[in-house]
C-alpha atoms as a PDB file:
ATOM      1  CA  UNK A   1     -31.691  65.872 135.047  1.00  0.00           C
ATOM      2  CA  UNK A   2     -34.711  63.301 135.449  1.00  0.00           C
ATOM      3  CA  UNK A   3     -33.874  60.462 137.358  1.00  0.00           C
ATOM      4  CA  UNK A   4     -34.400  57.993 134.515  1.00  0.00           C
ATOM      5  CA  UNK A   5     -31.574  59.923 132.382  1.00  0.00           C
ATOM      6  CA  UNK A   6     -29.293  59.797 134.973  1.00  0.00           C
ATOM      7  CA  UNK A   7     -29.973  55.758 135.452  1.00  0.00           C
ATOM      8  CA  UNK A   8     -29.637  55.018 131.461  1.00  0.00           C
ATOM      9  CA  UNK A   9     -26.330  56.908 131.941  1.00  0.00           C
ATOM     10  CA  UNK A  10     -25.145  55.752 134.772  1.00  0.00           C
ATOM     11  CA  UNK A  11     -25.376  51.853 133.022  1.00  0.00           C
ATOM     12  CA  UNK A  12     -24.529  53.038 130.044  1.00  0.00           C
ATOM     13  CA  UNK A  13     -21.052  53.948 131.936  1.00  0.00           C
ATOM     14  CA  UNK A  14     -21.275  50.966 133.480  1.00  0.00           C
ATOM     15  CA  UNK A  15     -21.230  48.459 130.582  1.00  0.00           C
ATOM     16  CA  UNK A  16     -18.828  50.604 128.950  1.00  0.00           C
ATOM     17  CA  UNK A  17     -16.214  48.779 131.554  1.00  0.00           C
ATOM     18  CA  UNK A  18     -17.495  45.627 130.320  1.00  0.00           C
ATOM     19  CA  UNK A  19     -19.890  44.543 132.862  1.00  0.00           C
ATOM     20  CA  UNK A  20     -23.450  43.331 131.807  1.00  0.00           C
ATOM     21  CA  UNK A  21     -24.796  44.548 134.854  1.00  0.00           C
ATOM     22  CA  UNK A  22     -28.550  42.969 133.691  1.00  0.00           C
ATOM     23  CA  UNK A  23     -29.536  42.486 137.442  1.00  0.00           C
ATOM     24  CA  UNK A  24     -28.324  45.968 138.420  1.00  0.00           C
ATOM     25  CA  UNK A  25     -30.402  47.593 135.921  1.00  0.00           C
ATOM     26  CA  UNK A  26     -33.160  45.579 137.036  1.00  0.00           C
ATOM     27  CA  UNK A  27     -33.208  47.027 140.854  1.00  0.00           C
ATOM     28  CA  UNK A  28     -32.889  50.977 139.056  1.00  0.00           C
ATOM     29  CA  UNK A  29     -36.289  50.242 137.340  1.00  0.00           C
ATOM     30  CA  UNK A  30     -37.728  49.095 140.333  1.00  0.00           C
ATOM     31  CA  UNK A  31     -36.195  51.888 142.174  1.00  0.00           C
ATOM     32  CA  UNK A  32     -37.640  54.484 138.918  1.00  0.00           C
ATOM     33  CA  UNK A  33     -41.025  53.120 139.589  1.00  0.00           C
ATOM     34  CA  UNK A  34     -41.053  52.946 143.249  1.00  0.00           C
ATOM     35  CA  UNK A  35     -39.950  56.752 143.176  1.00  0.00           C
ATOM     36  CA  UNK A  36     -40.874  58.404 139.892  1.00  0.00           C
ATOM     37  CA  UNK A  37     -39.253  59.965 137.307  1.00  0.00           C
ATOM     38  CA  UNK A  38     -38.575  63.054 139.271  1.00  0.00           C
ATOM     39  CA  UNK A  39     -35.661  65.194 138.765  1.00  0.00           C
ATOM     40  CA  UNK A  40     -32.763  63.744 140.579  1.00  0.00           C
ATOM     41  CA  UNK A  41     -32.367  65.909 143.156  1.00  0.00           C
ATOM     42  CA  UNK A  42     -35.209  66.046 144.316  1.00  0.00           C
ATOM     43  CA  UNK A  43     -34.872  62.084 145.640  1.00  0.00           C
ATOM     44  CA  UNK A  44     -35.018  62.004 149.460  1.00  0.00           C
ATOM     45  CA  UNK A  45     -33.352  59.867 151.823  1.00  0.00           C
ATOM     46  CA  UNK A  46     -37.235  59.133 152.859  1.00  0.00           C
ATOM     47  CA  UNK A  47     -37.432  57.662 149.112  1.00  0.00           C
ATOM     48  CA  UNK A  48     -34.331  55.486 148.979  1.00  0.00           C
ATOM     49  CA  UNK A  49     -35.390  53.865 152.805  1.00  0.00           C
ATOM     50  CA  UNK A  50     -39.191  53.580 150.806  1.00  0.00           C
ATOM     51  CA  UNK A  51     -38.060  51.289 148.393  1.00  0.00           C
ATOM     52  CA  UNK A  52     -35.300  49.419 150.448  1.00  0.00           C
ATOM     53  CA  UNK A  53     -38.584  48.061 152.925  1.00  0.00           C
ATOM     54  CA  UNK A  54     -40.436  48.059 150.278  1.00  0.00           C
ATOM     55  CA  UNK A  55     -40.972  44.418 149.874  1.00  0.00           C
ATOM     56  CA  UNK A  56     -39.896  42.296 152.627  1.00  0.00           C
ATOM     57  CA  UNK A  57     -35.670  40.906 151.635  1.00  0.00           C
ATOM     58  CA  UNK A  58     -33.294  39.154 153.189  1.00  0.00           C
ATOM     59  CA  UNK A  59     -30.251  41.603 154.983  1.00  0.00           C
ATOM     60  CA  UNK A  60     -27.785  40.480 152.433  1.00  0.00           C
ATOM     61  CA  UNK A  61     -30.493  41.770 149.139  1.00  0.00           C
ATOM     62  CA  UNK A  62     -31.285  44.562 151.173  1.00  0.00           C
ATOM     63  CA  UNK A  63     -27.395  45.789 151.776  1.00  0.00           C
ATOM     64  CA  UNK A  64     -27.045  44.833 147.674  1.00  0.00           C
ATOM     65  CA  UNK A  65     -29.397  47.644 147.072  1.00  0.00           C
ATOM     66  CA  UNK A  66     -28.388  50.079 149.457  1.00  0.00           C
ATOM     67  CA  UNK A  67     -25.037  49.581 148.416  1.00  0.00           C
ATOM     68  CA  UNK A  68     -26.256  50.159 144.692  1.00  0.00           C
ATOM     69  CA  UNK A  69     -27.968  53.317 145.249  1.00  0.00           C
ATOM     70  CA  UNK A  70     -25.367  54.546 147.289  1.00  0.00           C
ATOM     71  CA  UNK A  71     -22.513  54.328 144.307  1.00  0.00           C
ATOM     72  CA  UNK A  72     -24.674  55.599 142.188  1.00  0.00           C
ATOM     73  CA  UNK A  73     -25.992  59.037 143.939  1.00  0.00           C
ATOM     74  CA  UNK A  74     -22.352  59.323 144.763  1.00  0.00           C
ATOM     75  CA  UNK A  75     -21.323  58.866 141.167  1.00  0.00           C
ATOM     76  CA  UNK A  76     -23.570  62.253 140.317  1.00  0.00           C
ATOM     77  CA  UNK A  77     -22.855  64.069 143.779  1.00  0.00           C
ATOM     78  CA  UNK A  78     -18.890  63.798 142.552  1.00  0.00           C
ATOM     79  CA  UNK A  79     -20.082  65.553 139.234  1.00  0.00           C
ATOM     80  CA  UNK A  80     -21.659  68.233 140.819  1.00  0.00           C
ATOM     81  CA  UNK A  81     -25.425  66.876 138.948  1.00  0.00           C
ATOM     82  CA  UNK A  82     -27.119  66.750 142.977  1.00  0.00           C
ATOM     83  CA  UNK A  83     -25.847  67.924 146.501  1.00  0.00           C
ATOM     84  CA  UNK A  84     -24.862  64.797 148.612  1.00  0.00           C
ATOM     85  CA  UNK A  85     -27.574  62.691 149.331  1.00  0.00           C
ATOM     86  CA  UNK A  86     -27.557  61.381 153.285  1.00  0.00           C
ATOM     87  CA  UNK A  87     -28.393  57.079 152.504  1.00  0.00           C
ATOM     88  CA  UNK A  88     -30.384  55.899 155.763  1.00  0.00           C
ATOM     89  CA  UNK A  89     -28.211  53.396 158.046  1.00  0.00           C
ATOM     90  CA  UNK A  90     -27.344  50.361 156.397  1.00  0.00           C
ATOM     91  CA  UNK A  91     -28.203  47.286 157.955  1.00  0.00           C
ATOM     92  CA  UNK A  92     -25.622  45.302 159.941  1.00  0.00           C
ATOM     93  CA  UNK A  93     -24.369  42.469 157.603  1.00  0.00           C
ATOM     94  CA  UNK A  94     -24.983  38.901 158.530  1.00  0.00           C
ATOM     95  CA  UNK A  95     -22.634  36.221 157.938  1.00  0.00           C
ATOM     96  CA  UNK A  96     -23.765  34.284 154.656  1.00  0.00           C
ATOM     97  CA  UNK A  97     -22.836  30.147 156.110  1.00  0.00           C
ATOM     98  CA  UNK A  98     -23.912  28.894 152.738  1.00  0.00           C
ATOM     99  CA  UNK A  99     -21.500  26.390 151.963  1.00  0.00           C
ATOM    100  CA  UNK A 100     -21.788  24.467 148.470  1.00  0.00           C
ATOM    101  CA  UNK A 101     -22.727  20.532 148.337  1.00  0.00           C
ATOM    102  CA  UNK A 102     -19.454  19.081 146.901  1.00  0.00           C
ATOM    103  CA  UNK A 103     -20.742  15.545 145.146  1.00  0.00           C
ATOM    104  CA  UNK A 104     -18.591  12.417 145.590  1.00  0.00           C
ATOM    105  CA  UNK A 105     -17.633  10.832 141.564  1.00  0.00           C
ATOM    106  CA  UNK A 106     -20.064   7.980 143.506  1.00  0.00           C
ATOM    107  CA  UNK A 107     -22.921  10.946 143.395  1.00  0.00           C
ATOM    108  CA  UNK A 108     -22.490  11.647 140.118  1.00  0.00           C
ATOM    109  CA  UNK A 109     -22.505   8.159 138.933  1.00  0.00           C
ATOM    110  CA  UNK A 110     -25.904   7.972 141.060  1.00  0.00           C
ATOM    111  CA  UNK A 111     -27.267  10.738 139.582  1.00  0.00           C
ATOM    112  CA  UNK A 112     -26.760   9.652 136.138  1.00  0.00           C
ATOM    113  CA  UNK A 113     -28.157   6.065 136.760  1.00  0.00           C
ATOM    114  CA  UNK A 114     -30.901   7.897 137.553  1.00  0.00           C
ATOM    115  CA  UNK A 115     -31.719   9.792 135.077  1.00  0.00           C
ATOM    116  CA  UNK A 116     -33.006   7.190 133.125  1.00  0.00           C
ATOM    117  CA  UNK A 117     -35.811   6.662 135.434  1.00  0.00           C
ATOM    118  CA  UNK A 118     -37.014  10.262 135.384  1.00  0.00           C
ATOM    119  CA  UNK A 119     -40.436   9.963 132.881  1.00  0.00           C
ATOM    120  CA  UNK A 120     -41.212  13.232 131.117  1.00  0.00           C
ATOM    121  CA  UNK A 121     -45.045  14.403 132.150  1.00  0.00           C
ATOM    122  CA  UNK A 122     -45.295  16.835 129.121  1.00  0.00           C
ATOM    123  CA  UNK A 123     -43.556  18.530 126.128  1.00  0.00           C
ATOM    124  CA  UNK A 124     -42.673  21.592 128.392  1.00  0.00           C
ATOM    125  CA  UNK A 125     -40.578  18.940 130.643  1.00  0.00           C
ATOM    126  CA  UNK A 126     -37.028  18.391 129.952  1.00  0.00           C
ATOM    127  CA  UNK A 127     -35.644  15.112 128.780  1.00  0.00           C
ATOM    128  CA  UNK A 128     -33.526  12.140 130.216  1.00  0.00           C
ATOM    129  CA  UNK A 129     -30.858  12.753 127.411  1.00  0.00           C
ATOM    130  CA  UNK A 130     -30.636  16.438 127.975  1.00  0.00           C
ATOM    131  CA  UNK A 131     -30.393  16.261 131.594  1.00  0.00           C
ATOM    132  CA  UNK A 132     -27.726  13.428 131.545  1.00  0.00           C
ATOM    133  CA  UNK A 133     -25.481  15.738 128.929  1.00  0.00           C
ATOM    134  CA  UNK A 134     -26.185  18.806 130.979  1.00  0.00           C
ATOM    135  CA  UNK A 135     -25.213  17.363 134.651  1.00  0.00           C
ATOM    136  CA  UNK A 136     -21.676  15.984 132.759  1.00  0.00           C
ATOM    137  CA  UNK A 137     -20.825  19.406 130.970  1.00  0.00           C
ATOM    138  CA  UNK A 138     -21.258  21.472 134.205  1.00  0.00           C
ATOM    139  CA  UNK A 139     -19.235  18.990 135.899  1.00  0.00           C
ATOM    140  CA  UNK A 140     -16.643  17.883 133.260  1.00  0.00           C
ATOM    141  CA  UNK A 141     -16.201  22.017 132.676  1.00  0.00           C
ATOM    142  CA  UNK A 142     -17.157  24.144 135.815  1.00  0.00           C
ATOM    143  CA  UNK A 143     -19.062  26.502 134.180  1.00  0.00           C
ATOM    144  CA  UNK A 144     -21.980  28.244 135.693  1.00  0.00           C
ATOM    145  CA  UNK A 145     -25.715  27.090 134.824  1.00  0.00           C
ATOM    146  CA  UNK A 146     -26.177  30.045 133.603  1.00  0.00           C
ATOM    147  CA  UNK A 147     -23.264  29.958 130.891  1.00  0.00           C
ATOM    148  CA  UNK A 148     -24.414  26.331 130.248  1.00  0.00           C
ATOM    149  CA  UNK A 149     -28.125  27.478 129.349  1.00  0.00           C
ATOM    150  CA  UNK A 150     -26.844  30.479 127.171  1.00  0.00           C
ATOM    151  CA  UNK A 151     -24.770  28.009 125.137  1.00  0.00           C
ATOM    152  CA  UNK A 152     -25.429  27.402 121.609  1.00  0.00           C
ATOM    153  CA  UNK A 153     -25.146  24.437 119.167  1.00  0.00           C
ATOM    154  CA  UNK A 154     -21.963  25.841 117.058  1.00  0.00           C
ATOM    155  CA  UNK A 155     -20.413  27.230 120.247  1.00  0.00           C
ATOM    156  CA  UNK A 156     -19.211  23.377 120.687  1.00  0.00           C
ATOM    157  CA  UNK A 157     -16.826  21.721 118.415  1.00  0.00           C
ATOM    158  CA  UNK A 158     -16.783  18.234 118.412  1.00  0.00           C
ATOM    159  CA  UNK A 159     -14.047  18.079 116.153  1.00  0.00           C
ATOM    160  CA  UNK A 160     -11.597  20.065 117.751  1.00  0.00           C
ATOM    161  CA  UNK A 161     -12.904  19.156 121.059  1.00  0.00           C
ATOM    162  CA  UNK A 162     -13.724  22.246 122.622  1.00  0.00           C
ATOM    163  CA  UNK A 163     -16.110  24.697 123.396  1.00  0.00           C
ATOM    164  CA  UNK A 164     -16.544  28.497 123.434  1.00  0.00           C
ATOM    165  CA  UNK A 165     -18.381  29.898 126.380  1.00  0.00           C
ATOM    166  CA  UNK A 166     -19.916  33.409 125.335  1.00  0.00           C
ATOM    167  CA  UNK A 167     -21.463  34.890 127.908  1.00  0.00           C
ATOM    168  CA  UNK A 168     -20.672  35.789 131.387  1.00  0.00           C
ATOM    169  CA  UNK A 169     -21.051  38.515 133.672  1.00  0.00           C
ATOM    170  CA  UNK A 170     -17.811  40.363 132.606  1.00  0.00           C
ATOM    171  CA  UNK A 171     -18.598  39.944 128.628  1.00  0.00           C
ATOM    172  CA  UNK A 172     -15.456  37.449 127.925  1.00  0.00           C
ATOM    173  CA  UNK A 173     -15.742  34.491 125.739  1.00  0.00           C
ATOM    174  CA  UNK A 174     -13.112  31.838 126.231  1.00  0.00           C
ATOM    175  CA  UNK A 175     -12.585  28.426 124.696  1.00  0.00           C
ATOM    176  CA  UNK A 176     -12.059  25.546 126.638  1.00  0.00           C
ATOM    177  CA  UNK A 177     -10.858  22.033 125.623  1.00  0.00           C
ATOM    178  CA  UNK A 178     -12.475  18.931 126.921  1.00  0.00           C
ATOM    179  CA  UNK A 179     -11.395  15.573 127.653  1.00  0.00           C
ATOM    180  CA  UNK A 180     -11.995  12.568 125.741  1.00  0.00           C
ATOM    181  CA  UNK A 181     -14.983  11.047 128.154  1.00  0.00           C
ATOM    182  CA  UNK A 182     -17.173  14.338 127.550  1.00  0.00           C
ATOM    183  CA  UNK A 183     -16.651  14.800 123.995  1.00  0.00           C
ATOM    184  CA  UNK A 184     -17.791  11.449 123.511  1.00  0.00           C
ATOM    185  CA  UNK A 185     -20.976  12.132 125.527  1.00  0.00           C
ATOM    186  CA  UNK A 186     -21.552  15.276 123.758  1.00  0.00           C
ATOM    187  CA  UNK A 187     -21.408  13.894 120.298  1.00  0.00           C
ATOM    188  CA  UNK A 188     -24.033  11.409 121.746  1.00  0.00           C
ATOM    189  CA  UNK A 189     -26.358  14.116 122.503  1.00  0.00           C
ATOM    190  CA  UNK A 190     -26.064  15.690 119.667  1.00  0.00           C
ATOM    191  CA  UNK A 191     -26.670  12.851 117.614  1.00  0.00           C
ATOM    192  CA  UNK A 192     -29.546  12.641 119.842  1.00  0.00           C
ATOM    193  CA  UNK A 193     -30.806  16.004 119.001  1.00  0.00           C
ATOM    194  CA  UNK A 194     -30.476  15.375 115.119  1.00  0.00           C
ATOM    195  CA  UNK A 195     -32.639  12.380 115.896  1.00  0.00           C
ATOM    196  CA  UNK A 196     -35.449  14.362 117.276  1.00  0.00           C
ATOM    197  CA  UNK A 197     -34.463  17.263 114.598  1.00  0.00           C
ATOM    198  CA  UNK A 198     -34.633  19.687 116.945  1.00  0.00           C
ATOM    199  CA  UNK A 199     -34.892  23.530 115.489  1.00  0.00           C
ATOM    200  CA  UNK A 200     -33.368  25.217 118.177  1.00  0.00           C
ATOM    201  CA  UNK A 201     -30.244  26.816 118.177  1.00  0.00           C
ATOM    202  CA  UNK A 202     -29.544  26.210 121.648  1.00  0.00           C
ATOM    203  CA  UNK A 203     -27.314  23.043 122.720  1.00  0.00           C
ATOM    204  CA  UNK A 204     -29.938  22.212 125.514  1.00  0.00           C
ATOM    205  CA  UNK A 205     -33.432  22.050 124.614  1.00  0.00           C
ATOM    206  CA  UNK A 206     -37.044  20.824 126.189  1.00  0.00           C
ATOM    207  CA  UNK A 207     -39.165  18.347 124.861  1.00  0.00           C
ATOM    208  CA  UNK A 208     -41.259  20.732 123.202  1.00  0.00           C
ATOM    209  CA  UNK A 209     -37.797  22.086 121.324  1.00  0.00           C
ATOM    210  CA  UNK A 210     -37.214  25.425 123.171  1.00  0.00           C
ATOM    211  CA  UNK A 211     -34.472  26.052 125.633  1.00  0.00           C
ATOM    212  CA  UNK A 212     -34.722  25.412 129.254  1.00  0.00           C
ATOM    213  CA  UNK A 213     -34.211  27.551 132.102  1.00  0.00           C
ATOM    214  CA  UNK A 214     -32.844  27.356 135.667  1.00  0.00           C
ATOM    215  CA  UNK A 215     -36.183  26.627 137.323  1.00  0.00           C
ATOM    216  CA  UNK A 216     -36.891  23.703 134.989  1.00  0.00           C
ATOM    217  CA  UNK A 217     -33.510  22.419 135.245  1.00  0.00           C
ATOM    218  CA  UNK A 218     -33.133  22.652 138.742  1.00  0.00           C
ATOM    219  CA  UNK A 219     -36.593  21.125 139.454  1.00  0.00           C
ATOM    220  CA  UNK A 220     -35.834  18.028 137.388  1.00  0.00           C
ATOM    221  CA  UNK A 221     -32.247  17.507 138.959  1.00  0.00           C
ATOM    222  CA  UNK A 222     -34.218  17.890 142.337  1.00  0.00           C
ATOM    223  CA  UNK A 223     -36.230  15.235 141.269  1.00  0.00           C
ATOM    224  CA  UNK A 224     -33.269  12.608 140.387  1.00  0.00           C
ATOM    225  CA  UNK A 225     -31.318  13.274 143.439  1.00  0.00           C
ATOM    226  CA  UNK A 226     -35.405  11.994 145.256  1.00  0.00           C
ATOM    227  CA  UNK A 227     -34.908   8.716 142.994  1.00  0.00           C
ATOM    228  CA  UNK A 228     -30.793   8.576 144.058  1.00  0.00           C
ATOM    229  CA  UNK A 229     -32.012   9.066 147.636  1.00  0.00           C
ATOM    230  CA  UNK A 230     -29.220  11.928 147.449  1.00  0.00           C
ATOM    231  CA  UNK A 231     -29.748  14.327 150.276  1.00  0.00           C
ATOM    232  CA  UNK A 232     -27.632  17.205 152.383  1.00  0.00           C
ATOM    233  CA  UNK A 233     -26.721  15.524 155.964  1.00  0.00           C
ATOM    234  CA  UNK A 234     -24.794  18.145 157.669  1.00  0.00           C
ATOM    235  CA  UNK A 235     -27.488  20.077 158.683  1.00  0.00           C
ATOM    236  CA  UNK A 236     -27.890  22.691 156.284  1.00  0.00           C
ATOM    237  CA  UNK A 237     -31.326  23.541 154.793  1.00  0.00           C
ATOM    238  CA  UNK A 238     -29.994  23.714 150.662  1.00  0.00           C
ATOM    239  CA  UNK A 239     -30.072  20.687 149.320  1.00  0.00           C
ATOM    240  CA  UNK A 240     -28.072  19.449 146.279  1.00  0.00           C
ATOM    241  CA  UNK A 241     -28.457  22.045 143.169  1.00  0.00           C
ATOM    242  CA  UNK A 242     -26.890  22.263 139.554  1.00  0.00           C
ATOM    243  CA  UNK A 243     -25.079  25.331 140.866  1.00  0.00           C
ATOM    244  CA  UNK A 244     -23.096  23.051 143.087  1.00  0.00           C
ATOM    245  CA  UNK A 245     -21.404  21.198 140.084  1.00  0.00           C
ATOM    246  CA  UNK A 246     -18.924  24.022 139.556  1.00  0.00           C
ATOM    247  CA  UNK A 247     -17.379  24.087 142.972  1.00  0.00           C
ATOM    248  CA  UNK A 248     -17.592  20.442 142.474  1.00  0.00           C
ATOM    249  CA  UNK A 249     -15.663  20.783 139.629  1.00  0.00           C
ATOM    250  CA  UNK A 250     -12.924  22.772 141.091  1.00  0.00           C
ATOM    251  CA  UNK A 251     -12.879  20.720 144.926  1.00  0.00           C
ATOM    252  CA  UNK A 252     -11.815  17.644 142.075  1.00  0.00           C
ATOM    253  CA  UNK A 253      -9.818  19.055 140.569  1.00  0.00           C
ATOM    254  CA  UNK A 254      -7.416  20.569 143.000  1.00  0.00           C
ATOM    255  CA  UNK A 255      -7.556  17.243 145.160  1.00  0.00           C
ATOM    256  CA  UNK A 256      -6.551  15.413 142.331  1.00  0.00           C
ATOM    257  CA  UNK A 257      -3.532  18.018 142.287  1.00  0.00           C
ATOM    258  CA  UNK A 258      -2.788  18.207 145.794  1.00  0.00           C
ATOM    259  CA  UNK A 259      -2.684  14.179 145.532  1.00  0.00           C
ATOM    260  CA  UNK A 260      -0.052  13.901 142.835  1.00  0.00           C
ATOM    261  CA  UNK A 261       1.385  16.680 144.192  1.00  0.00           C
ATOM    262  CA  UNK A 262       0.863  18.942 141.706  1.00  0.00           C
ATOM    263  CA  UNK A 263       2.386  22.796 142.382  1.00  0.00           C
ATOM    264  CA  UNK A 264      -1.124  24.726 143.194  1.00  0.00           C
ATOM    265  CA  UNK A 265       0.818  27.858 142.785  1.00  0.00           C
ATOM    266  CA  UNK A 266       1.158  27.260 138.965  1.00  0.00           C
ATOM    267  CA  UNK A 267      -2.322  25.573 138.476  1.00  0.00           C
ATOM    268  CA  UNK A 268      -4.436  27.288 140.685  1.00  0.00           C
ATOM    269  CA  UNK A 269      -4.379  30.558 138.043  1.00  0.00           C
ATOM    270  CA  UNK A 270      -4.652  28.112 135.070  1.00  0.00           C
ATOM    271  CA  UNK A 271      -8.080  27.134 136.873  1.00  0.00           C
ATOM    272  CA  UNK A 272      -8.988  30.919 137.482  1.00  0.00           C
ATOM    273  CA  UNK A 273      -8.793  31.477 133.441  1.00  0.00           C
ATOM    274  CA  UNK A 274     -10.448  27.745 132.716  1.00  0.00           C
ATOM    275  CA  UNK A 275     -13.521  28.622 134.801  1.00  0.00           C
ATOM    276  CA  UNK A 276     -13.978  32.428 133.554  1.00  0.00           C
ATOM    277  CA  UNK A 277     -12.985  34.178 137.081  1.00  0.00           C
ATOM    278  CA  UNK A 278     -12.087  37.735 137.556  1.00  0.00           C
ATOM    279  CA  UNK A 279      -9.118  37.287 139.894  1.00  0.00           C
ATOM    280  CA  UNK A 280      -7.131  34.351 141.879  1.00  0.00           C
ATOM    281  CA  UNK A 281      -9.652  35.298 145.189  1.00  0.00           C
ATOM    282  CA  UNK A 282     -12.345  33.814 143.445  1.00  0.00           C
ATOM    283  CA  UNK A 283     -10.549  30.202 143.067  1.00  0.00           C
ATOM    284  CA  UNK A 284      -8.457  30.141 146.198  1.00  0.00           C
ATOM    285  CA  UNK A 285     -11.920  30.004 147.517  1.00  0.00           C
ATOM    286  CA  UNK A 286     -12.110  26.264 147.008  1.00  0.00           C
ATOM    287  CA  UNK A 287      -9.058  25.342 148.331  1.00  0.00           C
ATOM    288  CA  UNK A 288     -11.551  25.564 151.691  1.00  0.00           C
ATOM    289  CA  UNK A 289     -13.279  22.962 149.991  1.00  0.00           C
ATOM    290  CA  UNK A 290     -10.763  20.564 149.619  1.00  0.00           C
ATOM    291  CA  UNK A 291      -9.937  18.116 153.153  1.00  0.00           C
ATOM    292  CA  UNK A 292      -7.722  16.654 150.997  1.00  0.00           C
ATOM    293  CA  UNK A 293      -5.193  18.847 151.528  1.00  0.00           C
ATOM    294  CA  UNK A 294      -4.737  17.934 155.456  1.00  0.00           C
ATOM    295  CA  UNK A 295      -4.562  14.292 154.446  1.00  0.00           C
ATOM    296  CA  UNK A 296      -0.982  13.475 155.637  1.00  0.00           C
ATOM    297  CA  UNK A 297      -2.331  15.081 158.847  1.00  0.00           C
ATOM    298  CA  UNK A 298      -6.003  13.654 159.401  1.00  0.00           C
ATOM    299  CA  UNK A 299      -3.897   9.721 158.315  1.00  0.00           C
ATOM    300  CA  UNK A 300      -2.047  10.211 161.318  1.00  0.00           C
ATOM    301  CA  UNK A 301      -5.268  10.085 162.977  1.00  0.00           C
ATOM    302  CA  UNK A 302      -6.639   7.406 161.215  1.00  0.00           C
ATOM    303  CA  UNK A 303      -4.332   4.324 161.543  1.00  0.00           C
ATOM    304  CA  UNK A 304      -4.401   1.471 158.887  1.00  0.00           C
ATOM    305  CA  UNK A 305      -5.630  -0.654 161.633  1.00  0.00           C
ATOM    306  CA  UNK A 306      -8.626   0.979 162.491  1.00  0.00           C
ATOM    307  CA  UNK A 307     -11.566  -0.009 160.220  1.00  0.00           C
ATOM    308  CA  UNK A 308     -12.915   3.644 160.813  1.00  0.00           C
ATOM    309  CA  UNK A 309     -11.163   6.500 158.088  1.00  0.00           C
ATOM    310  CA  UNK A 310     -11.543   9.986 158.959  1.00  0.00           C
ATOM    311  CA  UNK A 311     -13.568  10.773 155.323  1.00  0.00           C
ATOM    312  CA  UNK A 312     -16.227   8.375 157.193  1.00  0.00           C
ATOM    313  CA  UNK A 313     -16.989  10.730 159.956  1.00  0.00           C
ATOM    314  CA  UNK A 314     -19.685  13.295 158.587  1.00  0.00           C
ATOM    315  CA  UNK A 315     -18.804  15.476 161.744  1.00  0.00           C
ATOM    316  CA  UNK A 316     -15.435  15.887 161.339  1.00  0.00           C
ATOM    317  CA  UNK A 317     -16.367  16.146 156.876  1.00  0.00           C
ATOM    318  CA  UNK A 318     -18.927  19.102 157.737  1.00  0.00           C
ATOM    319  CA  UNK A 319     -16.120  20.699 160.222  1.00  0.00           C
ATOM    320  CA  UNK A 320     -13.098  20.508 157.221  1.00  0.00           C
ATOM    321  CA  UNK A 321     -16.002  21.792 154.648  1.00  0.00           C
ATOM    322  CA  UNK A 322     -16.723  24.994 157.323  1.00  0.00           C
ATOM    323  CA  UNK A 323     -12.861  25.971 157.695  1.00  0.00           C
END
């Protein structure tokens, strides 16, 4: 068997389970053309450690890969296709500290304000009306930029008020309702967009009428959070992002819960479905997130006669946001 047979097959397989596994297939090819389309067992252990240092990666890229490669020999090893194929040593994994920039409602508000002020250099550019309905539907919804970009003009219904998100990593739609606020906004925007008569079938467009991407997104967001003078201040290098309005989402959400004391037990899986996640792990996550959940202990340390609340000590905010 040639090694690019057994890689269609082995994603074939693969998407069979429902995965879309686009980024996976990606690192084969790259692997196919670092390597050749030899037969499969005649890949080396000195050909898998050639394309790992290939190009210089960060640890965590370089253990996806190994990790990748490994499965997958293993997956024709267990078939009896190859003889077991000896991976070189993986790296020893580094501790990701990435932690998500969780906007205050005051941020948002910000941000919006100043989107207004943002003047589009050229048709390519993306516009103060698209931006403004793109930075409320991530937030009002929690779904992932990359849902948000994929979405279409029928996939919302105005007059039901809900939308349909297609596509995600594990293949499953799901329809989510909105609240009053954000259906409002979005029938502004589209109005907007029959204005302009734009032709595409996308729900967020450019100026010049096709749909956006990440970069462009990102890069204007980055831009408005310059004119909000909106900027990270507990040390960490990532500034504010559109991928930070979904956690956002979620640390509001289950604040708002914990403060009407709401039982997170029954809500917390209602959130898992709501925001498209595989298991419970993936939302419990943000519970981490959330001070608000030690604020009967942190008011004990902040009496009503001091003029000083704990949420105004950025130390002690960065230290609750690490836990």
């Amino acid at each position: 068997m040639k090694l690019s047979e057994g890689i269609e097959q082995y994603i074939v397989r693969k998407r069979m389970t429902g995965l879309k596994y686009q980024t996976e297939e990606t690192t084969f090819r790259a692997f196919l053309n670092c390597v050749g389309d030899v037969r499969l067992d005649e890949v080396t252990t000195q050909d898998v450690l050639m394309f790992l240092n290939g190009q210089p990666s960060v640890t965590f890229s370089w253990r996806r890969k190994h990790s990748l490669l490994m499965r997958f020999f293993e997956f024709w090893s267990f078939r009896d296709v190859i003889p077991a194929l000896l991976m070189p040593t993986p790296r020893p994994a580094v501790r990701r500290t990435f932690v998500p920039f969780i906007y205050s409602r005051e941020h948002i508000r910000s941000l919006l304000r100043a989107t207004s002020r943002i003047k589009p250099r050229c048709r390519c550019s993306i516009s103060a009306q698209t931006l403004r309905a793109a930075i409320l539907l991530l937030y009002g919804t929690g779904a992932t930029v990359g849902e948000s970009l994929d979405l279409k003009l029928g996939d919302l219904d105005l007059k039901k008020g809900g939308l349909t998100i297609n596509n995600n990593r594990y293949k499953r739609s799901r329809q989510i309702p909105l609240c009053k606020d954000l259906q409002d906004e979005m029938k502004r925007y589209v109005a907007w967009r029959s204005r302009i008569q734009a032709q595409c079938d996308r729900l967020f467009i450019k100026n010049d009428g096709h749909a956006p991407v990440y970069v462009s997104l990102n890069g204007n967001l980055r831009k408005v959070c310059k004119i909000a003078l909106l900027r990270r201040h507990d040390g960490s290098e990532d500034q504010p992002s559109m991928q930070d309005f979904r956690p956002t989402f979620a640390v509001h959400r289950i604040t708002s819960w914990i403060r009407n004391g709401a039982d997170l037990n029954r809500l917390l899986p209602a959130l898992a479905v709501y925001m498209g996640h595989a298991g419970l792990s993936s939302t419990q996550k943000y519970l981490c997130m959330t001070p608000e959940r030690f604020r009967r202990e942190l008011n004990k340390l902040s009496p009503m006669h001091r003029k000083k609340h704990w949420r105004d000590d950025p130390a002690l905010m960065s230290f609750l946001a690490s836990i």
